[in-house]
C-alpha atoms as a PDB file:
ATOM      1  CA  UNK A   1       0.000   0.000   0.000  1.00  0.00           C
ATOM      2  CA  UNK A   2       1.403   3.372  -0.804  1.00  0.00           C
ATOM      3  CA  UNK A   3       1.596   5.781   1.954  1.00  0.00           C
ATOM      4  CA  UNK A   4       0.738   9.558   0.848  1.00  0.00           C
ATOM      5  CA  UNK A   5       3.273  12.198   1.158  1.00  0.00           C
ATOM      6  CA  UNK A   6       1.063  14.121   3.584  1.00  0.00           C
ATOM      7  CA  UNK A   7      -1.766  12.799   5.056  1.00  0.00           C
ATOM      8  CA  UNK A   8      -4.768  13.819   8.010  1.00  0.00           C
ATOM      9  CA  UNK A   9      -2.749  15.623   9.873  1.00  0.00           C
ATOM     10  CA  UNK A  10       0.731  17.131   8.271  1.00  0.00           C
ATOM     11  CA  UNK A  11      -2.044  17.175   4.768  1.00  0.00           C
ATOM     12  CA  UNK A  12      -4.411  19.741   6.524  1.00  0.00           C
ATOM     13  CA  UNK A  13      -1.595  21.966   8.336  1.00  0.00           C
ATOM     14  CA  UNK A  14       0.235  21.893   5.181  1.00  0.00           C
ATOM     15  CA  UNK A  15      -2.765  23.587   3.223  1.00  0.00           C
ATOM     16  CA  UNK A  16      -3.447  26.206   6.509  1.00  0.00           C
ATOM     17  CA  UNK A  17       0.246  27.426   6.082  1.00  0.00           C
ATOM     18  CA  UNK A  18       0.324  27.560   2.007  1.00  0.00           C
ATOM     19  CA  UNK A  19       1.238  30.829   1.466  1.00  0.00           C
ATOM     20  CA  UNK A  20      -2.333  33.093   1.114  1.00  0.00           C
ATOM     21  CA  UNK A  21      -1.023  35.915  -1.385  1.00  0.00           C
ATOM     22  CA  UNK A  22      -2.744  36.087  -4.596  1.00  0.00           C
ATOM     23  CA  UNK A  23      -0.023  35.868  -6.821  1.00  0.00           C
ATOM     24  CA  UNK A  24       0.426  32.437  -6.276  1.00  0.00           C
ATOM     25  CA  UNK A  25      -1.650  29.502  -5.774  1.00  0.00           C
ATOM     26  CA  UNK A  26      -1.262  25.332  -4.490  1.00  0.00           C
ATOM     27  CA  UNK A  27      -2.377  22.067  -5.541  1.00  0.00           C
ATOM     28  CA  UNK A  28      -2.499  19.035  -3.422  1.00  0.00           C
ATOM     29  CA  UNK A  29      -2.892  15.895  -5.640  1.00  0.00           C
ATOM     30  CA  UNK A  30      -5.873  14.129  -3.447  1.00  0.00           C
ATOM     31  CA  UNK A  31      -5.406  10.652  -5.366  1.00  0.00           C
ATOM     32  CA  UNK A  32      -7.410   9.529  -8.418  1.00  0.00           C
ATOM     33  CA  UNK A  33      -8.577  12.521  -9.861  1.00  0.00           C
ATOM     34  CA  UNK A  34      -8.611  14.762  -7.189  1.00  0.00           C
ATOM     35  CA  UNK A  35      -7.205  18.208  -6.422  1.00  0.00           C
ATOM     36  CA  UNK A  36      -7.614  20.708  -4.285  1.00  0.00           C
ATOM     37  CA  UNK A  37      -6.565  24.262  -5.056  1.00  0.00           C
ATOM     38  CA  UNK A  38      -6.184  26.970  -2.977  1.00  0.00           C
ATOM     39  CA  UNK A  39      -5.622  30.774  -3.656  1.00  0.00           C
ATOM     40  CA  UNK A  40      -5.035  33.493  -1.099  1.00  0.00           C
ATOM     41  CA  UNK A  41      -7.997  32.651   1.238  1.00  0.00           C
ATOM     42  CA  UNK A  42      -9.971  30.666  -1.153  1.00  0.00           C
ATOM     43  CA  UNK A  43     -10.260  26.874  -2.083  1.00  0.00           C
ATOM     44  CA  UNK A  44     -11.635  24.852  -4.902  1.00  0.00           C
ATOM     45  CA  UNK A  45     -12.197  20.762  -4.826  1.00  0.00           C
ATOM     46  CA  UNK A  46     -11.498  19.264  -8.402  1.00  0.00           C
ATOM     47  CA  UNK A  47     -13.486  15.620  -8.575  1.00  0.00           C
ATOM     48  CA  UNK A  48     -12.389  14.085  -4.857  1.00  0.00           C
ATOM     49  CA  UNK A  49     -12.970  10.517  -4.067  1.00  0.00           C
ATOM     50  CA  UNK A  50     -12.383  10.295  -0.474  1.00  0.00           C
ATOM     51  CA  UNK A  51     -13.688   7.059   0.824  1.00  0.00           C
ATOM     52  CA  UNK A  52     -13.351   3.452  -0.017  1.00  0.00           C
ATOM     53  CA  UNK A  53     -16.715   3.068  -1.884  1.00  0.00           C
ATOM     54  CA  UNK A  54     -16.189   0.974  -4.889  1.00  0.00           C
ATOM     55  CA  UNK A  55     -13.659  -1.222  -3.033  1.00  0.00           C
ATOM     56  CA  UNK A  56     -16.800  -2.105  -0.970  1.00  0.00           C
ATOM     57  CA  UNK A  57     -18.935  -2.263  -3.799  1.00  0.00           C
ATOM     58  CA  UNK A  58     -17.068  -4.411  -5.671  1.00  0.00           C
ATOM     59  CA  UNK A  59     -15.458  -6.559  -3.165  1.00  0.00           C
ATOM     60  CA  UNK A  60     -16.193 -10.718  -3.781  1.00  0.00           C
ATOM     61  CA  UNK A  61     -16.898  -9.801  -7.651  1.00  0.00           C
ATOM     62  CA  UNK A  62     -14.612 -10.497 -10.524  1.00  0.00           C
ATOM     63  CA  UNK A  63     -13.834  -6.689 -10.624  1.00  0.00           C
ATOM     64  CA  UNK A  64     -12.167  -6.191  -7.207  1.00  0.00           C
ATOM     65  CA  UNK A  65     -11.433  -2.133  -6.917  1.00  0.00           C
ATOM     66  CA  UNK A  66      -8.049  -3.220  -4.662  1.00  0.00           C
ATOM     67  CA  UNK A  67      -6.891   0.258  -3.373  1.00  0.00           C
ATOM     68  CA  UNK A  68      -3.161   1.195  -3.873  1.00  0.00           C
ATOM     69  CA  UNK A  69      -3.070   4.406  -2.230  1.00  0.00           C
ATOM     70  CA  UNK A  70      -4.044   4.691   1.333  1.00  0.00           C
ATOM     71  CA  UNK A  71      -6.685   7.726   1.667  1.00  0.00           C
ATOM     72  CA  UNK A  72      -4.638  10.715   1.903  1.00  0.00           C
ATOM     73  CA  UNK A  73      -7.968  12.585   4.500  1.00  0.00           C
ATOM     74  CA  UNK A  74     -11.319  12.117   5.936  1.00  0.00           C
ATOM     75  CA  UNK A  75     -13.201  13.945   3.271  1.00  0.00           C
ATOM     76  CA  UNK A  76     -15.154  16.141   6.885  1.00  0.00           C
ATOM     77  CA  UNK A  77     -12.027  17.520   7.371  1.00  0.00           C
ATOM     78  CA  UNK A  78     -11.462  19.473   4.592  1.00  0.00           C
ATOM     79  CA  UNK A  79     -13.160  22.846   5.164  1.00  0.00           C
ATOM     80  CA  UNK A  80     -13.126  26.241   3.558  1.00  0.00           C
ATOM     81  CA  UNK A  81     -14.145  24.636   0.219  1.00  0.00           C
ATOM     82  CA  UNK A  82     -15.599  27.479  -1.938  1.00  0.00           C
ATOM     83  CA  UNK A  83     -16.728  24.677  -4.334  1.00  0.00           C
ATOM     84  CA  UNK A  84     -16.485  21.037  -5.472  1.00  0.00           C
ATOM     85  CA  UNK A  85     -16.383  19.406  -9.193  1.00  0.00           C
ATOM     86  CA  UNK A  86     -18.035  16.374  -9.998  1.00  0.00           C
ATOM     87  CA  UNK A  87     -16.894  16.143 -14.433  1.00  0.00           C
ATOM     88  CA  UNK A  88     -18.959  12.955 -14.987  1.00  0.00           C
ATOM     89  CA  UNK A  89     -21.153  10.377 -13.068  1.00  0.00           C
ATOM     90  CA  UNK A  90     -18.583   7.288 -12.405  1.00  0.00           C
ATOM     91  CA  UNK A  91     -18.131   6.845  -8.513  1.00  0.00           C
ATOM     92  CA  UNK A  92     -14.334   8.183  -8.529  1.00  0.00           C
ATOM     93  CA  UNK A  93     -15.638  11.532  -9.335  1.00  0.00           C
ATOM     94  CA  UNK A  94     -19.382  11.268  -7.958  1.00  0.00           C
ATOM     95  CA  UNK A  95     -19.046   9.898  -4.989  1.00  0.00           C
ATOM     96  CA  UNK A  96     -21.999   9.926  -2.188  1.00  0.00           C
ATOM     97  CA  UNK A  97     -19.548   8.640   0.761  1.00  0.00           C
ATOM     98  CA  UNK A  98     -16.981  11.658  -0.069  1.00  0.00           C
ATOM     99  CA  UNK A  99     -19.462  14.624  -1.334  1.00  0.00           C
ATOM    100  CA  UNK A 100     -21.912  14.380   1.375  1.00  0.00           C
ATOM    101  CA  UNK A 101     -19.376  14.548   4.763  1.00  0.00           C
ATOM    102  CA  UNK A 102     -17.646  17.395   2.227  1.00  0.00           C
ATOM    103  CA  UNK A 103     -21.021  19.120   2.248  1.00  0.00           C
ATOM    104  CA  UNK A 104     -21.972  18.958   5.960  1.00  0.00           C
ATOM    105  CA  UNK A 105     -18.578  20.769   6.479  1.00  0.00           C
ATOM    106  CA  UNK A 106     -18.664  23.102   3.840  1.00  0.00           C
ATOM    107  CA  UNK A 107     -22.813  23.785   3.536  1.00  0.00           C
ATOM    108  CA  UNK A 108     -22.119  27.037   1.548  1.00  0.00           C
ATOM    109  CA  UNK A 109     -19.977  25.361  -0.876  1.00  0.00           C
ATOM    110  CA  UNK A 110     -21.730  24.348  -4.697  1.00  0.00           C
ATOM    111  CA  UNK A 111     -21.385  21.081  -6.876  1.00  0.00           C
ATOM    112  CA  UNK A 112     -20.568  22.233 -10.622  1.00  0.00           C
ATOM    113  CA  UNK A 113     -21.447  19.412 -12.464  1.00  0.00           C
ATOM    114  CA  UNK A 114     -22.461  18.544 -15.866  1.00  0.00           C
ATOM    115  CA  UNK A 115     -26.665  20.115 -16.763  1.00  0.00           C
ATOM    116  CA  UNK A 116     -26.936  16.287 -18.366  1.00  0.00           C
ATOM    117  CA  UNK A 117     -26.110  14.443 -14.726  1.00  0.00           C
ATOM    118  CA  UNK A 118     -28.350  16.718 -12.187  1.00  0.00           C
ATOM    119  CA  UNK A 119     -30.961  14.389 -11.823  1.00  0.00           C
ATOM    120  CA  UNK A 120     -28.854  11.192 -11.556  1.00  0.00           C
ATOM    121  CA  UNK A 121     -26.470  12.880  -8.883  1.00  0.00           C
ATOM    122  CA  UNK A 122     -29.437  13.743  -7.091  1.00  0.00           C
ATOM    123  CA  UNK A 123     -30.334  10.652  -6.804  1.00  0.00           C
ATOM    124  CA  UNK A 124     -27.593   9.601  -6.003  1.00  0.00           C
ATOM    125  CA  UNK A 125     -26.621  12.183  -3.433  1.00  0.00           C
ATOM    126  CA  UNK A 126     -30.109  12.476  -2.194  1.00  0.00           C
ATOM    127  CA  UNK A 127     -32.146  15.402  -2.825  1.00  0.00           C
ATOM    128  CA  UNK A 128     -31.381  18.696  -1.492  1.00  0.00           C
ATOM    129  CA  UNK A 129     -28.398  17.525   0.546  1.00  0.00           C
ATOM    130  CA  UNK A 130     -25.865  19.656  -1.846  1.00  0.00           C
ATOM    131  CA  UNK A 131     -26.451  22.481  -4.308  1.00  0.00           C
ATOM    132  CA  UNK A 132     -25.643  21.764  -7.390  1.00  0.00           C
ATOM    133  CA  UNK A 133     -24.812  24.430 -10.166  1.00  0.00           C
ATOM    134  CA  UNK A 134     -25.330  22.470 -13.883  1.00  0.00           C
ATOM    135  CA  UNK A 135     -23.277  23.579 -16.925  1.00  0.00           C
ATOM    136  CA  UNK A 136     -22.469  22.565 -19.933  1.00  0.00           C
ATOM    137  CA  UNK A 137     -19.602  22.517 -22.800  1.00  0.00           C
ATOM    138  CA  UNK A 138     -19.470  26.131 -24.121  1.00  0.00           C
ATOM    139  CA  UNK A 139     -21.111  27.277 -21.059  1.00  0.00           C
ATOM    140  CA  UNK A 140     -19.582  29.242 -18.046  1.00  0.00           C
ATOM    141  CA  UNK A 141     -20.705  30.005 -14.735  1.00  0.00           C
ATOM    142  CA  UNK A 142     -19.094  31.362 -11.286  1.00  0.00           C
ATOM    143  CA  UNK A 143     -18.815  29.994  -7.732  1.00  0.00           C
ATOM    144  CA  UNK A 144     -17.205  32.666  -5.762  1.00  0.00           C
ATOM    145  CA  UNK A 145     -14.123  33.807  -6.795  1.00  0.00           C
ATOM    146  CA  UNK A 146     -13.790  30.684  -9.337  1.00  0.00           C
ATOM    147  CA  UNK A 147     -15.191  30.819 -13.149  1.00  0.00           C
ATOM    148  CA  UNK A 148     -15.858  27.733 -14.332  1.00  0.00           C
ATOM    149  CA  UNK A 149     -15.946  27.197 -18.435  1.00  0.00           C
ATOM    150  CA  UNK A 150     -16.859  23.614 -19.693  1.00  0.00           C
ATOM    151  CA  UNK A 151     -15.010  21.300 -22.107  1.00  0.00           C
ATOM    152  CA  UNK A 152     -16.532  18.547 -23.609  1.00  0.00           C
ATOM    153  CA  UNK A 153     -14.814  15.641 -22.781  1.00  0.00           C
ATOM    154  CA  UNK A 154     -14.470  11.724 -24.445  1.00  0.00           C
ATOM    155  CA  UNK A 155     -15.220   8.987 -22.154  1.00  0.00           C
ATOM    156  CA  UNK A 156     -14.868   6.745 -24.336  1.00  0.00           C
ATOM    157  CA  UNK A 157     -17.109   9.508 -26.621  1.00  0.00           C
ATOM    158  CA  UNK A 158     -18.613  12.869 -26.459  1.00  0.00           C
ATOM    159  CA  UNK A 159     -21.850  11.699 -25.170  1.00  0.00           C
ATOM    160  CA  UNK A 160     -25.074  14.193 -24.975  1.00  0.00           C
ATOM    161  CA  UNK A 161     -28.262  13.645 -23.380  1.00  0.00           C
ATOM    162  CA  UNK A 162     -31.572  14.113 -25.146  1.00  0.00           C
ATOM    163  CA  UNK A 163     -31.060  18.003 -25.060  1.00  0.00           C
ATOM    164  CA  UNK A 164     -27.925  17.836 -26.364  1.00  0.00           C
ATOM    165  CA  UNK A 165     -25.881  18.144 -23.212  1.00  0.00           C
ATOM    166  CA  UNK A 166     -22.440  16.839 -22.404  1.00  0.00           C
ATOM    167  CA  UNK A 167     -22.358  14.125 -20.201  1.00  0.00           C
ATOM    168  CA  UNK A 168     -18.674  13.682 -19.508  1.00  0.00           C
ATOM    169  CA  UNK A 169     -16.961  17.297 -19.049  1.00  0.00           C
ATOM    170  CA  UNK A 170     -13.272  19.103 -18.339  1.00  0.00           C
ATOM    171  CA  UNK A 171     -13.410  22.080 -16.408  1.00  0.00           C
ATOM    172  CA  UNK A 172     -10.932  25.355 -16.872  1.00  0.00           C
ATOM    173  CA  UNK A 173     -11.588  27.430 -14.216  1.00  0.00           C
ATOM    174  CA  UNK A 174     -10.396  31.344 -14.305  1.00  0.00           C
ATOM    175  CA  UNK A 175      -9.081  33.365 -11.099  1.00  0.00           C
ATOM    176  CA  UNK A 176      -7.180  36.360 -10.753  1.00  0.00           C
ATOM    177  CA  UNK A 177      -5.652  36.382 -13.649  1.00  0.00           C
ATOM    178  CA  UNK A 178      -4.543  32.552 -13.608  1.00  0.00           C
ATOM    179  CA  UNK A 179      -6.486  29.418 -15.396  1.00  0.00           C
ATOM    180  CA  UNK A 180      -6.301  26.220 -14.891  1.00  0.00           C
ATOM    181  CA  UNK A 181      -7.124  22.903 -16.575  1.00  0.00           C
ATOM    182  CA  UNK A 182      -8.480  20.048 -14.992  1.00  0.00           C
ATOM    183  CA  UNK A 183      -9.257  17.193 -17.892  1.00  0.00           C
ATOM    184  CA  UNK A 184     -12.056  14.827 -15.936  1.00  0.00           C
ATOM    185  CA  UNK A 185     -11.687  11.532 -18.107  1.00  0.00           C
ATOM    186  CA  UNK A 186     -11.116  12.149 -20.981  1.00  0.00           C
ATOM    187  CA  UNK A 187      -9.649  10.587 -24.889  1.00  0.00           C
ATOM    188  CA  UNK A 188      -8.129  12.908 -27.409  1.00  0.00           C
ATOM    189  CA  UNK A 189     -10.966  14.355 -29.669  1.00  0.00           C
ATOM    190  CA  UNK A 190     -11.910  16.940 -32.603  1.00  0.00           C
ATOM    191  CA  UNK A 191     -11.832  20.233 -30.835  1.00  0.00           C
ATOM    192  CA  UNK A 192     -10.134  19.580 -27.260  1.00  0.00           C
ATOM    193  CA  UNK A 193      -6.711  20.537 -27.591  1.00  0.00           C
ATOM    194  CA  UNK A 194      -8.283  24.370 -29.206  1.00  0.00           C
ATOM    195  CA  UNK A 195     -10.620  24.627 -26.952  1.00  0.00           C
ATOM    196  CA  UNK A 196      -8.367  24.662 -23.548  1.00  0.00           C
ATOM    197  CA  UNK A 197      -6.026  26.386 -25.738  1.00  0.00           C
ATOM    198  CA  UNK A 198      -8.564  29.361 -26.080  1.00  0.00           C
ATOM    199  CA  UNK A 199      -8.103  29.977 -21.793  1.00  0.00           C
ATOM    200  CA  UNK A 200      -4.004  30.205 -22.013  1.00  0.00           C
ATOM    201  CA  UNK A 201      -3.999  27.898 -19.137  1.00  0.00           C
ATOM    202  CA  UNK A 202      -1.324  28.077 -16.214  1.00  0.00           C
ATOM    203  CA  UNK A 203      -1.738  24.557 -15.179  1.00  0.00           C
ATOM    204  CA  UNK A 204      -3.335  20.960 -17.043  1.00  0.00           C
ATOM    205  CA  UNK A 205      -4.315  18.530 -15.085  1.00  0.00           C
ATOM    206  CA  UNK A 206      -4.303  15.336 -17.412  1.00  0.00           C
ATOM    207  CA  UNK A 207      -4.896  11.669 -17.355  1.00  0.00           C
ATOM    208  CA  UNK A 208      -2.351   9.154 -18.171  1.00  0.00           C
ATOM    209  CA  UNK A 209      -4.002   5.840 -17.645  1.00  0.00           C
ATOM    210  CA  UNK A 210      -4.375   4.865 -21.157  1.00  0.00           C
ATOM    211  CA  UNK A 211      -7.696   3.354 -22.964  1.00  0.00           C
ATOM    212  CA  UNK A 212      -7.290  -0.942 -22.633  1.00  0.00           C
ATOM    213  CA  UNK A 213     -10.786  -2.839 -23.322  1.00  0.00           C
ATOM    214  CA  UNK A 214      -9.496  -5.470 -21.351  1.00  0.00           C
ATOM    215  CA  UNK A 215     -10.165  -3.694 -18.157  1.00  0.00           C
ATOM    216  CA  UNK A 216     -13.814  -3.270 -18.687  1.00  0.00           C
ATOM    217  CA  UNK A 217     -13.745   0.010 -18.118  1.00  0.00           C
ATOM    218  CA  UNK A 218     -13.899   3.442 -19.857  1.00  0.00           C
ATOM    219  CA  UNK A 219     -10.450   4.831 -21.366  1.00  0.00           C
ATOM    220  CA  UNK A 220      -8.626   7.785 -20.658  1.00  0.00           C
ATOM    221  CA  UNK A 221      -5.378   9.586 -22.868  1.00  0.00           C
ATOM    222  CA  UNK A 222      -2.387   8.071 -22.090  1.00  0.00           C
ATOM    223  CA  UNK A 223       1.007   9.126 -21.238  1.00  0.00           C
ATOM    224  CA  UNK A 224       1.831  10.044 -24.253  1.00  0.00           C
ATOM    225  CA  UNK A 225      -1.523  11.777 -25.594  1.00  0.00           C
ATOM    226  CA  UNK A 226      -1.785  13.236 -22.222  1.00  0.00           C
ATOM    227  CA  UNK A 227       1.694  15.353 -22.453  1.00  0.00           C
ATOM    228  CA  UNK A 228       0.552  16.016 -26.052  1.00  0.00           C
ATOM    229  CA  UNK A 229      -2.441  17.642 -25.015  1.00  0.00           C
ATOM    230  CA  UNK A 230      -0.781  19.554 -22.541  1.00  0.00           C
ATOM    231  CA  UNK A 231       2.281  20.588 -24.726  1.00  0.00           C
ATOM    232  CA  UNK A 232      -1.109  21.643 -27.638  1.00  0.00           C
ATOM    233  CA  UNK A 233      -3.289  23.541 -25.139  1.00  0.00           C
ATOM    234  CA  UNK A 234       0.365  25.806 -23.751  1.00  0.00           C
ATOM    235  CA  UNK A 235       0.078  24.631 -20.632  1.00  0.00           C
ATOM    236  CA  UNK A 236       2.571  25.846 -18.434  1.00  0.00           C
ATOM    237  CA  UNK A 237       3.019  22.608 -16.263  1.00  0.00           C
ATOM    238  CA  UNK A 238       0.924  19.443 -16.563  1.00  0.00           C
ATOM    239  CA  UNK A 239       0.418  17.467 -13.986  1.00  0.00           C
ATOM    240  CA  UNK A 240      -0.771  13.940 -14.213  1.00  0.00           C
ATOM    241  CA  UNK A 241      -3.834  11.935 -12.867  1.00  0.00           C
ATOM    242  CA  UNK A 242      -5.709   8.570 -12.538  1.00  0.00           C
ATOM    243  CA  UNK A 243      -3.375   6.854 -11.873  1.00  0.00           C
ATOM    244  CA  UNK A 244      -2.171   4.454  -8.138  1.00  0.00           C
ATOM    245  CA  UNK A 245      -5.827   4.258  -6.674  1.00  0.00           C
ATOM    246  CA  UNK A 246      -6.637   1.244  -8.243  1.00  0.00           C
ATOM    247  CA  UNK A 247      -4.646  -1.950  -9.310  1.00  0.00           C
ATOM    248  CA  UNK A 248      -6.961  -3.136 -12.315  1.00  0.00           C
ATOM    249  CA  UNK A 249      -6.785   0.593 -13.790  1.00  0.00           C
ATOM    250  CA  UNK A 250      -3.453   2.404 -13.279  1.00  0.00           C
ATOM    251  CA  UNK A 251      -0.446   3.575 -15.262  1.00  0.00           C
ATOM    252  CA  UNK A 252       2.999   4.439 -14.343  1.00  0.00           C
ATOM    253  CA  UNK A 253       3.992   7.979 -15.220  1.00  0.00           C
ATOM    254  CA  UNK A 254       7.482   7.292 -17.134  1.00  0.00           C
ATOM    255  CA  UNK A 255       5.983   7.309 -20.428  1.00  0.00           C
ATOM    256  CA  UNK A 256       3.837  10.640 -19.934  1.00  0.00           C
ATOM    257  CA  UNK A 257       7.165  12.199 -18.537  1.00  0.00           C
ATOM    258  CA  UNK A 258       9.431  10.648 -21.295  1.00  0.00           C
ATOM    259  CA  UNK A 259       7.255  12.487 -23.740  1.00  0.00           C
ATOM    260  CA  UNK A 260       6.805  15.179 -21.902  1.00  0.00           C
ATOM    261  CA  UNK A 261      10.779  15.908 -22.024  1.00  0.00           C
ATOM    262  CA  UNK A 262      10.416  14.908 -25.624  1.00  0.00           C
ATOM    263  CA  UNK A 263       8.258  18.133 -26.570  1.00  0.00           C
ATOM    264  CA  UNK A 264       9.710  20.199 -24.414  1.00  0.00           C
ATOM    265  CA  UNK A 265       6.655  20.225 -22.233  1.00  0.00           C
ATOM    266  CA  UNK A 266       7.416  21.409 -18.284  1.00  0.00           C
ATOM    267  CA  UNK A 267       5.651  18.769 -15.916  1.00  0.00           C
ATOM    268  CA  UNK A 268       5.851  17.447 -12.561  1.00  0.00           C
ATOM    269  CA  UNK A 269       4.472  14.282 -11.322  1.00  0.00           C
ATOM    270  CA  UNK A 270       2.750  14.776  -7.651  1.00  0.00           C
ATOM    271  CA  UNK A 271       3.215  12.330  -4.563  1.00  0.00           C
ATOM    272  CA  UNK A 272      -0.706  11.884  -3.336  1.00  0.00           C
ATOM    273  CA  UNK A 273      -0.977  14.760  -0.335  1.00  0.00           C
ATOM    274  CA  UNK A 274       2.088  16.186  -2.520  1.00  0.00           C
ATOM    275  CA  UNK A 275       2.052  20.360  -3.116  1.00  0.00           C
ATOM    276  CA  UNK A 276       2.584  21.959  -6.237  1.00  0.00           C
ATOM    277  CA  UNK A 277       2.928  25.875  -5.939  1.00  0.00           C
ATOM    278  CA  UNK A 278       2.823  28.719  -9.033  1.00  0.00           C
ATOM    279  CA  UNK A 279       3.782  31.623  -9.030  1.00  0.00           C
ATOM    280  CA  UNK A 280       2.728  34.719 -11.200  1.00  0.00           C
ATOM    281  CA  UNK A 281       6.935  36.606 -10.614  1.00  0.00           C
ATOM    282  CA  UNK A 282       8.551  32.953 -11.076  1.00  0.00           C
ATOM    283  CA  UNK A 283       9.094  30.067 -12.805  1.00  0.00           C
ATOM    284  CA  UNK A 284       6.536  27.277 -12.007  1.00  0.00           C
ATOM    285  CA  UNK A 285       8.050  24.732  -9.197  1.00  0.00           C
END
C-alpha cells in the first residue's frame, strides 16, 4: 500500500500554512482525480474521491477495486471549500460517501457538475443535501471567486443527453488572472486541444491511464496523448492523474514524462498529499 506524502494531519496543516497571497496559488494531488486548489484565502475541490466506496462495492466480484493508495484525509475535514467538481457520473468523481461529509462541512460550498447528470447525482446524493450548479460545454458560470468554463470531454465519446448536453466534461476554471485545466476523463478528440487552448492555461491537469478494453472500463489519454495535449493547449506545467488508486486501472507515469521531455513540455508528477505551488513573478516549481 502506498503511503501519501502528507496525510490527516501534516495534509491539513500543510494547506493552513500555504502561502495566502494572490499571486500564487497550491495544488495538493488528493489521489485519483482529485485536487484541491487553494488561492489566497480561497479553495476549490477538483473531482475528490475520499472514501473506499467501490472497493466495498465491488469486493467478492470479478472486478475487485483493490486500493493502492491509502486515503490521503477524511473527506469532513477538509473545510473552507468554496466549491467542489463532480466532471462525470462514475463513482471516482461522484461519490456519495466523499461529497456528502464534504457538504456537511462546507454547507455554503456548490457542486458544478455537468446540466446532463443533475438528476442522476441527485439521486444519487439524495435530494437537497448539496447544491448543485449544472453547466455545460461552451457554457460558463461562477462559484465565488472561481469561473468555471466547460469542455466537452471523451469517455470513451462525447456523449449528450436528449437536449444535447455533455455528459462527460473538463473544467478550466479562471481566477485572478490565472487558469487552470483540470481534464475529468477524458480521450483525445476533434476540438479539445483548441478549446483549452482558447483559456491560455497556467496549469493541465491530465490523465495518463491509457484506454485498454481489457479492463472493462472506460479509457482515458495516455502518457503520451496526455503530455501532447498539454504541450497543444500551452500549458505551463501538466500534472498527471488517474493513476495508483486502483490496481486493475493504473499507469505508471514514465511514459507521460518521457514524452513530456520529448516536446519540451514542463511537468511534474505529484506524490498523493504532494504540493505543487505557481507563481505569477517565477518560474513554475
Amino acid at each position: 500500500m502506498i503511503v501519501p506524502l502528507q496525510k490527516d494531519d501534516s495534509l491539513l496543516a500543510d494547506i493552513e500554512s500555504a502561502d495566502r497571497s494572490e499571486n500564487v496559488f497550491h495544488v495538493w494531488w488528493l489521489g485519483q482525480s482529485g485536487f484541491l486548489l487553494k488561492w489566497g484565502e480561497n479553495r476549490l475541490l477538483f473531482d475528490p474521491y475520499l472514501s473506499d466506496s467501490l472497493t466495498a462495492k465491488y469486493g467478492g466480484t470479478g472486478k475487485p477495486h483493490v486500493r493502492m493508495t491509502e486515503l490521503v484525509v477524511d473527506p469532513s475535514r477538509l473545510t473552507g471549500i468554496d466549491a467542489i467538481t463532480s466532471s462525470h457520473n462514475h463513482t471516482d468523481h461522484l461519490d456519495a460517501g466523499t461529497l456528502l461529509p464534504l457538504a456537511a462541512a462546507n454547507p455554503d460550498a456548490p457542486l458544478v457538475i455537468p446540466a446532463a447528470n443533475l438528476e442522476s447525482a441527485e439521486t444519487r446524493l439524495g435530494e437537497g443535501r448539496i447544491r448543485m450548479l449544472g453547466l455545460d460545454d461552451g457554457g460558463t458560470l461562477r462559484a465565488g471567486p472561481f469561473e468555471f468554463a466547460g469542455i466537452a470531454a471523451a469517455h470513451n465519446e462525447v456523449e449528450r443527453d436528449e437536449s444535447g448536453r455533455c455528459r462527460y466534461l473538463g473544467f478550466v476554471v479562471s481566477f485572478g488572472g490565472f487558469a487552470v485545466y483540470h481534464s475529468g476523463d477524458t480521450l483525445w478528440h476533434a476540438g479539445l486541444v483548441p478549446r483549452v487552448a482558447a483559456h491560455r492555461p497556467d496549469l493541465a491537469m491530465v490523465p495518463i491511464n491509457g484506454f485498454k478494453p481489457e479492463r472493462r472500463v472506460a479509457g482515458n489519454l495516455d502518457g503520451l496523448e496526455a503530455a501532447a495535449v498539454a504541450k497543444g493547449c500551452g500549458a505551463k506545467m501538466a500534472i498527471p492523474h488517474h493513476f495508483e488508486m486502483f490496481e486493475f486501472n493504473t499507469e505508471t507515469p514514465d511514459l507521460f514524462v518521457e514524452s513530456c521531455e520529448r516536446f519540451n513540455q514542463p511537468c511534474t508528477v505529484l506524490e498523493c498529499g504532494e504540493r505543487w505551488t505557481f507563481s505569477a513573478d517565477a518560474v513554475p516549481g
